[in-house]
Protein backbone atom coordinates (compact mmCIF):
# COMPACT_ATOMS: atom_id res chain seq x y z
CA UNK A 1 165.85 -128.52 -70.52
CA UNK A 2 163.74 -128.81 -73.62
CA UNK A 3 164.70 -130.56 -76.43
CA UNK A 4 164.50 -128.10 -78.86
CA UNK A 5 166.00 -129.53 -82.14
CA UNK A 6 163.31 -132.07 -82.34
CA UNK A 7 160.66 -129.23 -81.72
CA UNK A 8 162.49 -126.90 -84.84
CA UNK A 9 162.37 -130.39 -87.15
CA UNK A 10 158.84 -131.27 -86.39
CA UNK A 11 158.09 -127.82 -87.30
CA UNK A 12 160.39 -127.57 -90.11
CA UNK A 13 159.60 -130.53 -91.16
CA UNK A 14 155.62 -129.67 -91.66
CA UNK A 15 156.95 -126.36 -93.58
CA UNK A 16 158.83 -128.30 -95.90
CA UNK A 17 155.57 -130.33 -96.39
CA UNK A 18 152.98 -127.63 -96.78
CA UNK A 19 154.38 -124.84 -98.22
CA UNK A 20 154.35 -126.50 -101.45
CA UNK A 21 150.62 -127.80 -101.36
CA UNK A 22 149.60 -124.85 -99.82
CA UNK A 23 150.91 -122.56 -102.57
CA UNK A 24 149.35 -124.75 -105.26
CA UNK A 25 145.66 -124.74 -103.99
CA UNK A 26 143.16 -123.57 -106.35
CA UNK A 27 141.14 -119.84 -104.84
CA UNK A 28 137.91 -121.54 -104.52
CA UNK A 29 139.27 -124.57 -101.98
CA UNK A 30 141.07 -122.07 -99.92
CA UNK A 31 138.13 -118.86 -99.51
CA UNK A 32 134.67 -121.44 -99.65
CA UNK A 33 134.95 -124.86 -97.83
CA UNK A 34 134.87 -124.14 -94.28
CA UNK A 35 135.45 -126.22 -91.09
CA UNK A 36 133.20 -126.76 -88.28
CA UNK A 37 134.29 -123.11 -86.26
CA UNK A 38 132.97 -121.80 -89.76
CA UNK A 39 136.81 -120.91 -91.27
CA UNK A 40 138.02 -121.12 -94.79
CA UNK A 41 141.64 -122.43 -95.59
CA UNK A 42 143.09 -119.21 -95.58
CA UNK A 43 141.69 -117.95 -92.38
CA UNK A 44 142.78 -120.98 -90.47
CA UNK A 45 146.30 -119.94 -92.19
CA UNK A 46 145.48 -116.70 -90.74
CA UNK A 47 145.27 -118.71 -87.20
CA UNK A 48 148.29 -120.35 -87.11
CA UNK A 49 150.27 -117.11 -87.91
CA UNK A 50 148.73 -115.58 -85.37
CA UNK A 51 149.11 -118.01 -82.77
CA UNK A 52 152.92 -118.15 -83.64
CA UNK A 53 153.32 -114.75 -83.16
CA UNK A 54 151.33 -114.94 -79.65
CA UNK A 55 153.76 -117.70 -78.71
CA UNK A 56 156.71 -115.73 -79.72
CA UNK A 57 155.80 -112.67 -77.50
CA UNK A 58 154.90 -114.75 -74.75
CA UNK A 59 158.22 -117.14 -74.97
CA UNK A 60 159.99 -113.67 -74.95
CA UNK A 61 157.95 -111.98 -72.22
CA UNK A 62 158.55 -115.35 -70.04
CA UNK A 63 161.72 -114.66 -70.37
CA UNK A 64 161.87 -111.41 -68.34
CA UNK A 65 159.02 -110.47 -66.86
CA UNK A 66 157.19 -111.44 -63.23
CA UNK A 67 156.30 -115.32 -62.83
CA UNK A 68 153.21 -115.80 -63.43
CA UNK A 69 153.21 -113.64 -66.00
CA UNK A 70 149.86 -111.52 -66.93
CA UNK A 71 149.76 -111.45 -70.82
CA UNK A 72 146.31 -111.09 -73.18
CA UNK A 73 145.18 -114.84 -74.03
CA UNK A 74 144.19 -113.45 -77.52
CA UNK A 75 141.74 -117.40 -78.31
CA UNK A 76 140.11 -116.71 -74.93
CA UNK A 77 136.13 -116.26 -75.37
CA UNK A 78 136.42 -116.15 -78.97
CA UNK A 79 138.83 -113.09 -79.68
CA UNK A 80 140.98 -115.63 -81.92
CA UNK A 81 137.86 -114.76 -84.93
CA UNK A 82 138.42 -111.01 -83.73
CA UNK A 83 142.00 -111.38 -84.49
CA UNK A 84 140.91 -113.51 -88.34
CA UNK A 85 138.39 -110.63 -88.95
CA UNK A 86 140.19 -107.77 -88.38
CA UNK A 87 142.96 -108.56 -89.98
CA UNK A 88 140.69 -109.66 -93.08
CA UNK A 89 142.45 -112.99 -93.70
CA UNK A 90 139.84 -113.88 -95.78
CA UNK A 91 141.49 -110.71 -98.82
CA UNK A 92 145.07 -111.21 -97.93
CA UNK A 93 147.00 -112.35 -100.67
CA UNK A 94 147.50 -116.39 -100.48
CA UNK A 95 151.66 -115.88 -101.62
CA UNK A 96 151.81 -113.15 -99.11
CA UNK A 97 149.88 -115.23 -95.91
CA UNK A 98 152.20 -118.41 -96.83
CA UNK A 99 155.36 -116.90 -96.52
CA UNK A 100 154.48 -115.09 -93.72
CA UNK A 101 153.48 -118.85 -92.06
CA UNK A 102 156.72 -120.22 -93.15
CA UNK A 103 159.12 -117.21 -91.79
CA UNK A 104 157.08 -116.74 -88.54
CA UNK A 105 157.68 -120.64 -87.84
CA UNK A 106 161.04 -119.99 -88.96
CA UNK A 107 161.97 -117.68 -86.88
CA UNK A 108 159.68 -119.20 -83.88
CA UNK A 109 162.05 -122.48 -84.46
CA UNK A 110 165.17 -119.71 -83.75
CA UNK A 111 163.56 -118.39 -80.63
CA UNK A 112 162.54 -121.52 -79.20
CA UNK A 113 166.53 -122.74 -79.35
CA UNK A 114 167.78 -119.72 -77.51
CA UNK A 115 165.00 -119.70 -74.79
CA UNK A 116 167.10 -119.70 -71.38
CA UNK A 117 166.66 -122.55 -69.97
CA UNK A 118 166.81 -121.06 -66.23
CA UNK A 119 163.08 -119.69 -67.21
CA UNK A 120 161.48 -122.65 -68.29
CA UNK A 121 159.49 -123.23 -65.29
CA UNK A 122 158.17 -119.73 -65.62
CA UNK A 123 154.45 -119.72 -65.82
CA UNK A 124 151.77 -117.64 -68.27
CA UNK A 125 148.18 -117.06 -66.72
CA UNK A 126 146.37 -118.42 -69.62
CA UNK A 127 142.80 -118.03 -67.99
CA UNK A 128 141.42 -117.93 -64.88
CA UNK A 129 143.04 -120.77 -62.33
CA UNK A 130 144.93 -121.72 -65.03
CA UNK A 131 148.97 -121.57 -65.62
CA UNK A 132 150.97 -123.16 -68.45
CA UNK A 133 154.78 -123.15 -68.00
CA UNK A 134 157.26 -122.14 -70.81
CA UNK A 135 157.96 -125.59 -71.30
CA UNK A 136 155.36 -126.85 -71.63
CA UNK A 137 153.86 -124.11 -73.88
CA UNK A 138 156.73 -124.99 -76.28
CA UNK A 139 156.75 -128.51 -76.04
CA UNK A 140 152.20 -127.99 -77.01
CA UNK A 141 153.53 -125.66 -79.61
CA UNK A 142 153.58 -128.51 -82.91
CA UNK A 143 150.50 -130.69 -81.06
CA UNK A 144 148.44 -127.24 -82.02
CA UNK A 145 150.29 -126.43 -85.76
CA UNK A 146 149.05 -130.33 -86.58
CA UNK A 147 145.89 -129.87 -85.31
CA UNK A 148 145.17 -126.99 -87.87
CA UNK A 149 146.97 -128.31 -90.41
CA UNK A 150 144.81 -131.56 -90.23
CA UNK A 151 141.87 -128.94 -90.38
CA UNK A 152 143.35 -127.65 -93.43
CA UNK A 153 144.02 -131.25 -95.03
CA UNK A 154 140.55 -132.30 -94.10
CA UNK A 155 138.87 -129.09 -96.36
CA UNK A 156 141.25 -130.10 -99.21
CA UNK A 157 139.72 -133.44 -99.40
CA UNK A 158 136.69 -132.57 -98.41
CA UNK A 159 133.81 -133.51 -100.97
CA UNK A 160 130.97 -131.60 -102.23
């Protein structure tokens, strides 16, 4: 069993924290500094809603399909930029890519409490001689949200 509740109130937890700052960033921080894999603000943003809507299709697809399950790995050999350029982070509207964040967390937080727990030793094949269980792709799920928010703090105090 995974302990859910203190997954949902780490993540809701950073939601109540950043949607605020993140709405009240000026256009230039958010679409000019850029980390080292070359990203602005917004297209890390762009990332992390991604990357919750991966999860949530492969939390649901653990769920009911084959163990080990065969599912796209969209970050493998750099599609994850694909994903930010096609979707043309970069011109979405800020309002529009923070609420979308938020409510894809939100509703990642609702999945994650009613995964079964009779599947969460099912595993994903998430590259080549490489499995992850549904656990423990869960239990990673806030280590990698921090990670990019941290990128995302870093460019807001980053000096020029």
């Amino acid at each position: 069993m995974i302990e859910s509740s203190s997954i949902t109130s780490e993540i809701l937890s950073l939601i109540e924290d950043w949607e605020p700052r993140l709405s009240s960033l000026p256009h230039e921080i958010i679409t000019q500094r850029r980390n080292s894999q070359n990203r602005t603000i917004k297209q890390i943003l762009g990332h992390l809603i991604d990357s919750t809507s991966n999860n949530t299709h492969r939390i649901v697809h653990l769920q009911y399909q084959p163990s080990p399950l065969t599912f796209p790995n969209y970050a493998t050999f750099g599609n994850n930029d694909r994903w930010i350029a096609i979707q043309d982070y970069q011109n979405e509207d800020w309002m529009t890519m923070i609420q979308l964040w938020k409510y894809s967390l939100l509703h990642f937080c609702h999945v994650i409490k009613n995964v079964n727990d009779d599947k969460l030793e099912n595993e994903w094949i998430s590259g080549s001689d490489k499995t992850i269980t549904l656990k423990s792709m869960i239990i990673d799920f806030p280590r990698h949200l921090k990670l990019h928010i941290s990128e995302i703090n870093e460019l807001i105090n980053k000096n020029y």
